[in-house]
C-alpha atoms as a PDB file:
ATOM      1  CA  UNK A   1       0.000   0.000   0.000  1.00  0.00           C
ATOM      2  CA  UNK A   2       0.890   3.816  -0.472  1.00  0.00           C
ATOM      3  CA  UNK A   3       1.035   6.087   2.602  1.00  0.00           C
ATOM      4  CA  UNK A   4       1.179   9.504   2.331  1.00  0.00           C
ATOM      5  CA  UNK A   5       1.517  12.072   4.983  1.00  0.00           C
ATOM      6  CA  UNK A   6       0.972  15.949   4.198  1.00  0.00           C
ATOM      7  CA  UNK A   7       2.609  19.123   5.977  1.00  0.00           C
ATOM      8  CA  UNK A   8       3.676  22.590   5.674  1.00  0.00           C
ATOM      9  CA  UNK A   9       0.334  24.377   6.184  1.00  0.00           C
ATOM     10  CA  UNK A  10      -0.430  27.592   8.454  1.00  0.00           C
ATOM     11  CA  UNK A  11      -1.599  30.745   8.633  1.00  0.00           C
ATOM     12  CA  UNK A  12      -0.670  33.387   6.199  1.00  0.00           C
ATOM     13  CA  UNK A  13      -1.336  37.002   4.657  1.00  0.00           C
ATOM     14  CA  UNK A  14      -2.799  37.687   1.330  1.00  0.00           C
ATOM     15  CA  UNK A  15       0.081  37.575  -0.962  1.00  0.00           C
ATOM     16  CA  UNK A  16       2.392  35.226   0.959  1.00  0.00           C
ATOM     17  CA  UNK A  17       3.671  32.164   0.505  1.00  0.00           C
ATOM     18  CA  UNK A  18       3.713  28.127   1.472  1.00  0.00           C
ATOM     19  CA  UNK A  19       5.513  25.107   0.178  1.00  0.00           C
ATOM     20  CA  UNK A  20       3.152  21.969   1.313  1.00  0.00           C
ATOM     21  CA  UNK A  21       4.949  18.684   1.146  1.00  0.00           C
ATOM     22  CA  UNK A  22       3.855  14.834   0.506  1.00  0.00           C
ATOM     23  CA  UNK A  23       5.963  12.368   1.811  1.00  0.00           C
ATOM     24  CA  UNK A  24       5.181   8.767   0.063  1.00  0.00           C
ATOM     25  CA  UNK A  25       5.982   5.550   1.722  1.00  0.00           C
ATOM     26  CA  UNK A  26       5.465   2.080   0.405  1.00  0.00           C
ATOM     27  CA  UNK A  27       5.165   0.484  -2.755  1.00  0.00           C
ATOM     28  CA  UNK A  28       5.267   4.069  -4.993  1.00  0.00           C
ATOM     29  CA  UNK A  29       6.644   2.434  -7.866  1.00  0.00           C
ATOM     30  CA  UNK A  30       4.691   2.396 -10.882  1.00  0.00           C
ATOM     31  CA  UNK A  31       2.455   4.871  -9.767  1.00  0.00           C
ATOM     32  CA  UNK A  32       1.175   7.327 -12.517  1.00  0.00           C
ATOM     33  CA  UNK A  33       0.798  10.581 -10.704  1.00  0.00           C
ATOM     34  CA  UNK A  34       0.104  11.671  -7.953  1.00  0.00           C
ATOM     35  CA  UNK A  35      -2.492  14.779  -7.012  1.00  0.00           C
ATOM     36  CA  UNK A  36      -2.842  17.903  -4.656  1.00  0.00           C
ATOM     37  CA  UNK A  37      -6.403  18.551  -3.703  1.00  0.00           C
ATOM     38  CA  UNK A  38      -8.261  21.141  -1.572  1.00  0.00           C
ATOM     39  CA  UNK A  39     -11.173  20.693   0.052  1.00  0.00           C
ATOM     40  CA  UNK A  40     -13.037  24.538   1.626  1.00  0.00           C
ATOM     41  CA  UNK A  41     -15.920  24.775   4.212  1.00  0.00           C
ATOM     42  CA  UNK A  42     -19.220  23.743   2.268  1.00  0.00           C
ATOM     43  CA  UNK A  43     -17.270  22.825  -0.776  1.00  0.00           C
ATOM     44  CA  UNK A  44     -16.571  19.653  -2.572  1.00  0.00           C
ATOM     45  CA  UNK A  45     -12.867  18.600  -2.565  1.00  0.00           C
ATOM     46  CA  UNK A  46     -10.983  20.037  -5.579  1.00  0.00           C
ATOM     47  CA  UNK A  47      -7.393  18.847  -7.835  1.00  0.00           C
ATOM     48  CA  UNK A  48      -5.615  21.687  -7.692  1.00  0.00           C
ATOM     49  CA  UNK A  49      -2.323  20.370  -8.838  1.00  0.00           C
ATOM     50  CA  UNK A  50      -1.258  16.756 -10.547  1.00  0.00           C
ATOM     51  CA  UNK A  51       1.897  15.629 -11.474  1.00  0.00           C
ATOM     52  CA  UNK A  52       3.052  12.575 -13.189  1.00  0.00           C
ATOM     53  CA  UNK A  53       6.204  10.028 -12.990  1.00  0.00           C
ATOM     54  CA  UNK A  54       7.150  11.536 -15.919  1.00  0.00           C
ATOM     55  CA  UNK A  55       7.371  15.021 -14.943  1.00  0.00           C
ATOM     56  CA  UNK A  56       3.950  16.230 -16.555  1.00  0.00           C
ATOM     57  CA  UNK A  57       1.898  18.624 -14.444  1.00  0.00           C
ATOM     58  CA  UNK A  58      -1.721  20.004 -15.066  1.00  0.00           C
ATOM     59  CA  UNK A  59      -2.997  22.726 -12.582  1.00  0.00           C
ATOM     60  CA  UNK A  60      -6.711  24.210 -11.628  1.00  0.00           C
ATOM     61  CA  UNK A  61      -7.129  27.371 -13.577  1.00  0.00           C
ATOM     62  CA  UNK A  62      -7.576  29.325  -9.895  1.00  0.00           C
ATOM     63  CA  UNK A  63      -4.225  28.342  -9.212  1.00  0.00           C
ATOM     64  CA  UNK A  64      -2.281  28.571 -12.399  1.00  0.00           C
ATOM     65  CA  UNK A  65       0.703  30.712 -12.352  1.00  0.00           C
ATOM     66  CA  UNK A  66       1.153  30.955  -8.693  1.00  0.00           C
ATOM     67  CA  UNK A  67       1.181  27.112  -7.254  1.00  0.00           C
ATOM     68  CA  UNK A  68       4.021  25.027  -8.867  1.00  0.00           C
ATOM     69  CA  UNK A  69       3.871  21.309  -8.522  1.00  0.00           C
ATOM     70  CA  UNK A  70       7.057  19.356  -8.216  1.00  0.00           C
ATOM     71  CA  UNK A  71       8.887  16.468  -6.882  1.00  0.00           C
ATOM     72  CA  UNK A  72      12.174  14.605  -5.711  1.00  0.00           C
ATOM     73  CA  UNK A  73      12.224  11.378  -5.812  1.00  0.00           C
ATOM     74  CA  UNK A  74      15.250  10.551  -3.877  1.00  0.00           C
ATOM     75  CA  UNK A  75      13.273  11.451  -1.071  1.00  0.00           C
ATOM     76  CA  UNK A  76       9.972  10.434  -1.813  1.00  0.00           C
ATOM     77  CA  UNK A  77       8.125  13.020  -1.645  1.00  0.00           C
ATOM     78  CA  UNK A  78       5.706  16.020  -3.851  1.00  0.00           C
ATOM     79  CA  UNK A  79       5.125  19.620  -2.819  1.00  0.00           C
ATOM     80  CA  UNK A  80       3.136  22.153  -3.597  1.00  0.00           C
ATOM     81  CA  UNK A  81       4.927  25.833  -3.601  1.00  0.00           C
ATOM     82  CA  UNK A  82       1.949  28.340  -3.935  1.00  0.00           C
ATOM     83  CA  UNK A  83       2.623  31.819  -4.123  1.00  0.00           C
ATOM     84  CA  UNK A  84       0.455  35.213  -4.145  1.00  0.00           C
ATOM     85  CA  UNK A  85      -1.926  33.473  -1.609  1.00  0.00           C
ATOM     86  CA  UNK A  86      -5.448  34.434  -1.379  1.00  0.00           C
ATOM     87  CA  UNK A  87      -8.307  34.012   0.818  1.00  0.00           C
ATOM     88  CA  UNK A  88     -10.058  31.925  -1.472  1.00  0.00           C
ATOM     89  CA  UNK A  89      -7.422  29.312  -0.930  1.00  0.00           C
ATOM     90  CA  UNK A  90      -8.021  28.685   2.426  1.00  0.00           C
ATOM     91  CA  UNK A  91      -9.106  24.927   2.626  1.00  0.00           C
ATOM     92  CA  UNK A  92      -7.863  21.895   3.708  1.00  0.00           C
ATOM     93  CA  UNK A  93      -5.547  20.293   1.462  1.00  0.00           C
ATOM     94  CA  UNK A  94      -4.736  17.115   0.383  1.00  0.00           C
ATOM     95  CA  UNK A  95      -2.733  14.359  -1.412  1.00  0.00           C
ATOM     96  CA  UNK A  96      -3.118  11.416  -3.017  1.00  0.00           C
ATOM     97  CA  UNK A  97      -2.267   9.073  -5.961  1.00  0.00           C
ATOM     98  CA  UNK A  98      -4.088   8.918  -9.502  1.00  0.00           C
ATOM     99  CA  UNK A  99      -6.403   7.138 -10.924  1.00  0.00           C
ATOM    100  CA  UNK A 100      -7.269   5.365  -8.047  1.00  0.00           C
ATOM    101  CA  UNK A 101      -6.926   6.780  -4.651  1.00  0.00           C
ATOM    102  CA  UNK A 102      -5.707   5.368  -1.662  1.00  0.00           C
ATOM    103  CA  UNK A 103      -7.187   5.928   2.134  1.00  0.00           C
ATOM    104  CA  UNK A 104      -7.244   9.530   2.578  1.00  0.00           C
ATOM    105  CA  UNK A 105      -4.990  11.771   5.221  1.00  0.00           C
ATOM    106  CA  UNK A 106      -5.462  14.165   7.766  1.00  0.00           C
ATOM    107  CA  UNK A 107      -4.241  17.145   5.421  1.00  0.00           C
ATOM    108  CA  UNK A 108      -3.012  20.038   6.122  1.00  0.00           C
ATOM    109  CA  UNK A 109      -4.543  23.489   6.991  1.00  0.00           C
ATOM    110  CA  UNK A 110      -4.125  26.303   4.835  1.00  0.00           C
ATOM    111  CA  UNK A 111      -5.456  29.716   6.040  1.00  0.00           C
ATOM    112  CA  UNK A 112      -5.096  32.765   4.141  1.00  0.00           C
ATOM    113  CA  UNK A 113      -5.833  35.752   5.857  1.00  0.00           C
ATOM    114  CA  UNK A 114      -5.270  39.589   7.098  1.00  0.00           C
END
């Protein structure tokens, strides 16, 4: 099975910046990508961000051009660098493998605010 374990949230201003992280355990070979998704009060959970083994990445248009998707696999593990925060990001947020998802995680909290 794949584990994954997200981090890196807080509080922050409009206009500031986070770099979430995924750390993947297990058997992650052969997976084909693997996805950052949101999830707001009263909202249904959202991709934001996917990347795939090969280095593809496809993005939300809300978040294009400030969140960047990467990875290093010598560690294991995806982030999520968003930039120019705003309040309509504020959400849980979450990762997990694609096509077919695994258990899901905790998350981690993202507030954006003044």
């Amino acid at each position: 099975q794949v584990q994954l374990v997200e981090s890196g949230g807080g509080l922050v201003q409009p206009g500031g910046s986070l770099r979430l992280s995924c750390a993947a355990s297990g058997n992650i070979f052969g997976i084909n990508a693997v996805g950052w998704y949101r999830q707001a009060p009263g909202k249904q959970r959202e991709l934001v961000a996917a990347i795939t083994t090969g280095g593809s990445t496809n993005y939300a248009a809300s978040v294009k051009g400030r969140f960047t998707i990467s990875r290093d696999d010598a560690k294991g593990t995806v982030y999520l660098q968003m930039n120019s925060l705003k309040p309509e990001d504020t959400a849980v947020y979450y990762c997990n493998v694609l096509p077919i998802h695994v258990y899901w995680g905790q998350g981690t909290q993202v507030t954006v605010s003044s």
